[in-house]
Protein backbone atom coordinates (compact mmCIF):
# COMPACT_ATOMS: atom_id res chain seq x y z
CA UNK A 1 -5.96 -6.98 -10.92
CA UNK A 2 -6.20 -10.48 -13.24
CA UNK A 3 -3.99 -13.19 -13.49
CA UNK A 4 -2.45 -14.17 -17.05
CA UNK A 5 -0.35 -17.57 -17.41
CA UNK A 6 3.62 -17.47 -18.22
CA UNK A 7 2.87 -17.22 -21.66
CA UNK A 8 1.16 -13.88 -22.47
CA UNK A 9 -1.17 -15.46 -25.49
CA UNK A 10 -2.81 -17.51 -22.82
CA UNK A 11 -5.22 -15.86 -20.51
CA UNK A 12 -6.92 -17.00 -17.26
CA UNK A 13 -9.34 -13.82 -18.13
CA UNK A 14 -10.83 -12.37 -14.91
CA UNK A 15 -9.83 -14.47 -12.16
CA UNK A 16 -8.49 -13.24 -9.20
CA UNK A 17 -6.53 -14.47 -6.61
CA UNK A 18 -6.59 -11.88 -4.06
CA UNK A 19 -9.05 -8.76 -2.38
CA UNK A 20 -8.26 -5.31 -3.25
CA UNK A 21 -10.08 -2.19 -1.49
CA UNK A 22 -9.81 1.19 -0.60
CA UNK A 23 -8.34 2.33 3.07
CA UNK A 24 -10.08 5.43 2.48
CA UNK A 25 -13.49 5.17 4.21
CA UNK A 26 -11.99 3.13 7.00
CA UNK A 27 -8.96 4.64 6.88
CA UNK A 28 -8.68 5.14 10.92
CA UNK A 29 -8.33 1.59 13.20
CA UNK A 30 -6.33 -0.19 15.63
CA UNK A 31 -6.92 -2.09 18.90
CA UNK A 32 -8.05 -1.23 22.24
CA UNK A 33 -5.34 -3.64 24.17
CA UNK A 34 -1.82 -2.01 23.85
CA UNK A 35 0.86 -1.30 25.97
CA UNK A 36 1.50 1.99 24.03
CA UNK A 37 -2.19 3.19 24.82
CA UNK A 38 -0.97 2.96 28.71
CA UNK A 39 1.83 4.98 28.07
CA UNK A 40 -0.98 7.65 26.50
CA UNK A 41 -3.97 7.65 28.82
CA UNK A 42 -1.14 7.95 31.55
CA UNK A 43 0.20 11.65 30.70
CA UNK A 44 -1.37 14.46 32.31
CA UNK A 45 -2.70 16.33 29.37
CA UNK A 46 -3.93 14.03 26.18
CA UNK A 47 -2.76 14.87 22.55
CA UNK A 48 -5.34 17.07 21.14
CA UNK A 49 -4.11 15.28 17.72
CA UNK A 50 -5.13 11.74 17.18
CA UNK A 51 -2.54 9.86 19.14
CA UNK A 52 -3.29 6.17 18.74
CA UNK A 53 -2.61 2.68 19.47
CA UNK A 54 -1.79 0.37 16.49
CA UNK A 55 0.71 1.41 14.10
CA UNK A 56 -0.82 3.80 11.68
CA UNK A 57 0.62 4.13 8.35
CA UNK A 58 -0.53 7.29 7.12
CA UNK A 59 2.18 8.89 4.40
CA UNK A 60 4.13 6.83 1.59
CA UNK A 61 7.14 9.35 1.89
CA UNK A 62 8.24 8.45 5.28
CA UNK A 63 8.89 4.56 3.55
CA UNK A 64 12.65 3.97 3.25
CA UNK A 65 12.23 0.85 0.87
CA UNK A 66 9.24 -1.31 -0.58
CA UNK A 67 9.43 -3.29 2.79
CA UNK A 68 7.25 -1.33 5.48
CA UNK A 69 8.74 -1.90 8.80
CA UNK A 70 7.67 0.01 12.42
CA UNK A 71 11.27 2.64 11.66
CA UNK A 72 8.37 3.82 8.68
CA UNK A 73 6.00 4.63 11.31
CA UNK A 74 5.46 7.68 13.11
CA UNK A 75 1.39 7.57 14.15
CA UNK A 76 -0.81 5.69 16.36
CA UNK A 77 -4.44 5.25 15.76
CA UNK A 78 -7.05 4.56 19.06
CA UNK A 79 -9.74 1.74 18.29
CA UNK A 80 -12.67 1.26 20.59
CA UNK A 81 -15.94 -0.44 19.24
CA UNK A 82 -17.59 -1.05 23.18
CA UNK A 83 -19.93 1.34 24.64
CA UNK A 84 -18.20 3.74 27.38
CA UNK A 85 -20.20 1.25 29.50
CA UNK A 86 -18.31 -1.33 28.72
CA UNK A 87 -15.09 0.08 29.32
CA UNK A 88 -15.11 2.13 32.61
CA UNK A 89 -12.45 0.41 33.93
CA UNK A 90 -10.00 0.98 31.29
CA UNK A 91 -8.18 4.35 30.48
CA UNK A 92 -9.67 4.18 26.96
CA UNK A 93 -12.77 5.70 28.72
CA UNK A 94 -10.63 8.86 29.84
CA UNK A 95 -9.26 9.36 25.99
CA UNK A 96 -13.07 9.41 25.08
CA UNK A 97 -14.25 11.72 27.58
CA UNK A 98 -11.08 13.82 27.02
CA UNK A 99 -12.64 14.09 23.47
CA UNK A 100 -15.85 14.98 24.71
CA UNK A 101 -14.39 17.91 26.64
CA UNK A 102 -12.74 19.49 23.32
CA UNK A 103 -16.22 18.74 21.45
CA UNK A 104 -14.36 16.38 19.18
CA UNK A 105 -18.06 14.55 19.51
CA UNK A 106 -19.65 17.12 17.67
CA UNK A 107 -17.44 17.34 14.65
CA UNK A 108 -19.55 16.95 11.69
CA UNK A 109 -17.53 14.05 10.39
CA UNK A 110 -18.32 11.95 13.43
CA UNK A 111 -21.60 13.11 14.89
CA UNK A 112 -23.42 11.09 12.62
CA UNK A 113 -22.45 8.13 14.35
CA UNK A 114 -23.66 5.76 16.62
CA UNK A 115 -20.35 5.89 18.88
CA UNK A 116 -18.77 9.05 18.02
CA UNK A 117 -15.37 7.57 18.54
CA UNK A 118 -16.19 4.30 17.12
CA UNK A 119 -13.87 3.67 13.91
CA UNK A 120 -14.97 0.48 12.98
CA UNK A 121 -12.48 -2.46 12.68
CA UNK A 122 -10.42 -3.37 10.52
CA UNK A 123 -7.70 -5.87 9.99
CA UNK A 124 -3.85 -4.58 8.17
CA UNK A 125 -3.43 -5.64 4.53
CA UNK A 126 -0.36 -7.33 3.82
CA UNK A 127 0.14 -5.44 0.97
CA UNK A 128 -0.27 -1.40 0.50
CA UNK A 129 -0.38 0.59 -3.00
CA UNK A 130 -0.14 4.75 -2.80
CA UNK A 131 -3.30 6.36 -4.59
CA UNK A 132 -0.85 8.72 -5.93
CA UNK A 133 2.53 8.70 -7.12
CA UNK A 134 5.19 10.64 -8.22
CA UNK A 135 8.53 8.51 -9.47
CA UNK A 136 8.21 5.65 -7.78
CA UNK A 137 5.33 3.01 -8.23
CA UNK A 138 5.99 0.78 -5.81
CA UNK A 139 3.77 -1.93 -4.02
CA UNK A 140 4.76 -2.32 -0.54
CA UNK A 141 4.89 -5.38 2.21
CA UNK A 142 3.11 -4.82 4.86
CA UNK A 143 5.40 -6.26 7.25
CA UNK A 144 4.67 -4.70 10.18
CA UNK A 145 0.82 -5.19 9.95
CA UNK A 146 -0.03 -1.17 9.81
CA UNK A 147 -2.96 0.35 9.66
CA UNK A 148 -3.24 2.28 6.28
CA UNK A 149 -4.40 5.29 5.74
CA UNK A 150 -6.59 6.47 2.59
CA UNK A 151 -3.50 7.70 0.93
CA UNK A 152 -3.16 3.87 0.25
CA UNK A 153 -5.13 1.38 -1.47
CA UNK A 154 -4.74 -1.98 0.40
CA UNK A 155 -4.19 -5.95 -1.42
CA UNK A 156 -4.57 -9.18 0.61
CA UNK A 157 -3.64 -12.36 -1.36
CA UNK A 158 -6.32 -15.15 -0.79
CA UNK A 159 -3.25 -17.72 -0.74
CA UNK A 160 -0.78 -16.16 1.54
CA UNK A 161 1.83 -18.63 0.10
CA UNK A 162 1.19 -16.27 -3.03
CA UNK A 163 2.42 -13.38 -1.26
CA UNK A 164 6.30 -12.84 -1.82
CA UNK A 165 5.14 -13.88 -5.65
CA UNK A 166 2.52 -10.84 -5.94
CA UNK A 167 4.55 -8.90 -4.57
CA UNK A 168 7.58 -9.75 -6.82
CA UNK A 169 5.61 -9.45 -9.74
CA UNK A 170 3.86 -6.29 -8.56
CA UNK A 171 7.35 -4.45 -8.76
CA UNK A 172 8.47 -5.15 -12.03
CA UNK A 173 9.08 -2.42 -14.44
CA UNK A 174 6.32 -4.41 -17.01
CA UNK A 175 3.78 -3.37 -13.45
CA UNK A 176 4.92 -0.11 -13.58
CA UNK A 177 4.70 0.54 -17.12
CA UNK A 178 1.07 -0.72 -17.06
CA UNK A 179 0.26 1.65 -14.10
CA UNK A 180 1.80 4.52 -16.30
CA UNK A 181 -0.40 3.33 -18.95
CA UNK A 182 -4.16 2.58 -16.97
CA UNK A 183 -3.33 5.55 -14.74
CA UNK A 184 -3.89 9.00 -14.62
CA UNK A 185 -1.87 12.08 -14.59
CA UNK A 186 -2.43 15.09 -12.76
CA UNK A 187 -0.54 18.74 -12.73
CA UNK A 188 2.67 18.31 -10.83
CA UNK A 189 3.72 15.07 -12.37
CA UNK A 190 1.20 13.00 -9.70
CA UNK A 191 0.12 9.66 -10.88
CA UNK A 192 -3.54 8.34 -9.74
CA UNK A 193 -4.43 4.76 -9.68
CA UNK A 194 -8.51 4.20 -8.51
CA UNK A 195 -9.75 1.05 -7.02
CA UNK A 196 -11.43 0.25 -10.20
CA UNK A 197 -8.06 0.53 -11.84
CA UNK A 198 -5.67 -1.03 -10.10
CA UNK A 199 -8.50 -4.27 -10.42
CA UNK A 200 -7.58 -3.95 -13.95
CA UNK A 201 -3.43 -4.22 -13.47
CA UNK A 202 -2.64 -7.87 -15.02
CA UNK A 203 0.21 -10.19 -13.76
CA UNK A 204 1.38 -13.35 -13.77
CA UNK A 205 -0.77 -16.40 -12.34
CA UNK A 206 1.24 -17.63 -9.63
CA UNK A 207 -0.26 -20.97 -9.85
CA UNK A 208 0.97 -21.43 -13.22
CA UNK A 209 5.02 -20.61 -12.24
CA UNK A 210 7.04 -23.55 -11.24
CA UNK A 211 8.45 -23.75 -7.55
CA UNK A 212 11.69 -22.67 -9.42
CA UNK A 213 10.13 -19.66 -10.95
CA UNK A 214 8.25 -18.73 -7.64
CA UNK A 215 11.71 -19.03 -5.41
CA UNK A 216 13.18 -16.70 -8.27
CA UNK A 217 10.72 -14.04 -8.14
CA UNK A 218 10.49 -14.17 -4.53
CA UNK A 219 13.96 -14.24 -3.90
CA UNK A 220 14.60 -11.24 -5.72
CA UNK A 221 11.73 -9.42 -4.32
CA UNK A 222 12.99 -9.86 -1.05
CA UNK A 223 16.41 -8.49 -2.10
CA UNK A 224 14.81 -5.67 -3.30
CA UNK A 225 12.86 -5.07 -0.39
CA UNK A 226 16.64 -4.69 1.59
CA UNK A 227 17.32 -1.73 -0.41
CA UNK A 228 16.72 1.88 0.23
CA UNK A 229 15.19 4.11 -2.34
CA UNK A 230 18.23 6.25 -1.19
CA UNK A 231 20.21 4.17 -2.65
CA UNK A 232 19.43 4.55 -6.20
CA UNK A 233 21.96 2.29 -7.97
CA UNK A 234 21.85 -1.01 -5.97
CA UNK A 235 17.83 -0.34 -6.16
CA UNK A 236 18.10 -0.15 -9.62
CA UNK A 237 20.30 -3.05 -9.97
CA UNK A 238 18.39 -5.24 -7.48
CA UNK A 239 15.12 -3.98 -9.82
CA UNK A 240 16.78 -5.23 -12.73
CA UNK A 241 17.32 -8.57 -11.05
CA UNK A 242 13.46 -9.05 -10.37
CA UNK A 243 13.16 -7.67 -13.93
CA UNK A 244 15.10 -10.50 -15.59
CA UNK A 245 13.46 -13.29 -14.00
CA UNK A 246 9.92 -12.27 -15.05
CA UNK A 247 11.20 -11.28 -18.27
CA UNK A 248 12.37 -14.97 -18.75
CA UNK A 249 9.24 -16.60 -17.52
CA UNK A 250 7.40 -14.74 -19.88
CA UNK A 251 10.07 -15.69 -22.41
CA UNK A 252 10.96 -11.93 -24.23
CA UNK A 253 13.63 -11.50 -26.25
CA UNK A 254 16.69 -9.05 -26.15
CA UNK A 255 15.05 -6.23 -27.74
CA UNK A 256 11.66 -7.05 -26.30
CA UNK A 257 12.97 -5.71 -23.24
CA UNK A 258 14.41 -3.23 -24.26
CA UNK A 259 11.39 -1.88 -25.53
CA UNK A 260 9.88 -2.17 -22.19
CA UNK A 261 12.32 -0.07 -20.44
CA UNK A 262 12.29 2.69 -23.54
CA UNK A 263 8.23 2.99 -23.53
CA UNK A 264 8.83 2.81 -19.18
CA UNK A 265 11.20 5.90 -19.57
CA UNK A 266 8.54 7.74 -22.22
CA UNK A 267 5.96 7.48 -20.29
CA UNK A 268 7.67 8.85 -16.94
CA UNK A 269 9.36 11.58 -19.14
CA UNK A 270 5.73 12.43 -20.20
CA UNK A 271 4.95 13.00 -16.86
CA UNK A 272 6.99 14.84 -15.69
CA UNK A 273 6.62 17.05 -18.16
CA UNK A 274 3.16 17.54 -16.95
CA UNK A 275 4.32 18.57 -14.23
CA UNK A 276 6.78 21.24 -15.75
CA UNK A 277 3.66 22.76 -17.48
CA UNK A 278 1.11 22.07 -14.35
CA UNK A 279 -1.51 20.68 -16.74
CA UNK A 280 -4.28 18.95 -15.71
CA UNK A 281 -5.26 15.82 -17.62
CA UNK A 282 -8.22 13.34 -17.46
């Protein structure tokens, strides 16, 4: 993603204010020190499915709104990166050797490591992004510090006072009209954003906003988080709150907008259409 100031003729070109990276080679981490491991190691027969300790967010369609909260999550994910030395004395060393017993060890995707059952580590993103999409492009906060899975692509802010801002601006309908646009579409309507990609998605410079502007965007972000996607018309009205307030830092007119939401609906209408025919398009 790059940063543009308030006034979309001036351009802070490529620099970035925050990481971006893809979940999906480290897509499976949490922490060895859990109550909610105890409560695992302690039944009789282990979960032959991987049953873990952090919260693991691993599907988009189990999120009720753009705020990710632990009602979302549904999986637990088992990090150890010590040596079964290391850890006789914990019951993390009788999950491992449970694996061992069902030759999880030997599994192709993990016998090429050091630690079979080693999944690196890895620290939750604030902010997650679906790889693919279907109606909905929607940037979500983190707010219960989940693992993600590699159905996600993952955004950390370098100023976390930044973050309610990114965010907010991340959900407008200008965001998700770009996304439309630098995406691609696949048969069945799906919508694919790459790393490389998303890089490319421009927003506002926080930086450059006033503290009015920032408490605006914010605000309404947070609003919108408090909504359901169930809830279709006070999401769409909330939306059209946070939609406002960038559209008046960036200073379009009347029609301006307008135009926004008309090319918005085209492209989605596009789409879906592609998904009528099943075409595939690169």
């Amino acid at each position: 993603m790059q940063y543009i100031s308030p006034k979309p003729k001036k351009s802070s070109g490529n620099t970035r204010k925050f990481n971006l990276r893809s979940s999906y080679e480290t897509s499976n981490s949490s922490t060895l020190n859990s109550n909610k491991f105890e409560e695992v190691a302690n039944q009789r027969s282990f979960p032959t499915s991987t049953k873990n300790i952090n919260d693991f967010h691993r599907s988009f369609n189990e999120i009720q709104s753009s705020e990710l909260t632990n009602k979302d999550l549904s999986k637990y994910i088992l990090l150890v990166n010590k040596g079964k030395s290391e850890i006789t004395k914990t019951k993390a060393i009788r999950y491992i050797e449970f694996g061992e017993e069902k030759k999880y060890n030997k599994r192709p995707t993990v016998d090429n490591r050091n630690r079979w059952y080693d999944l690196g580590q890895r620290e939750p993103y604030q902010i997650l992004f679906p790889y693919l999409m279907w109606t909905n492009v929607v940037f979500y906060h983190n707010n219960c510090e989940a693992i993600a899975s590699d159905n996600f692509h993952e955004i950390k802010p370098n100023n976390k006072k930044d973050l309610f801002v990114i965010l907010g601006l991340l959900n407008s309908s200008i965001t998700q009209l770009i996304c439309e646009i630098i995406g691609r579409s696949y048969g069945g309507g799906v919508l694919q954003l790459k790393v490389y990609e998303t890089k490319t998605i421009p927003i506002l410079d926080p930086s450059k906003l006033t503290q009015q502007q920032r408490e605006k965007v914010e605000n309404k972000f947070k609003e919108l988080s408090e909504i359901p996607f169930s809830d279709k018309n006070n999401f769409d009205k909330k939306k059209k709150e946070l939609d406002d307030v960038i559209f008046d830092i960036l200073g379009l007119t009347k029609d301006e907008r307008k135009q926004v939401y008309e090319a918005l609906d085209e492209a989605l209408k596009l789409r879906i259409q592609r998904k009528e025919k099943k075409v595939l398009v690169e």
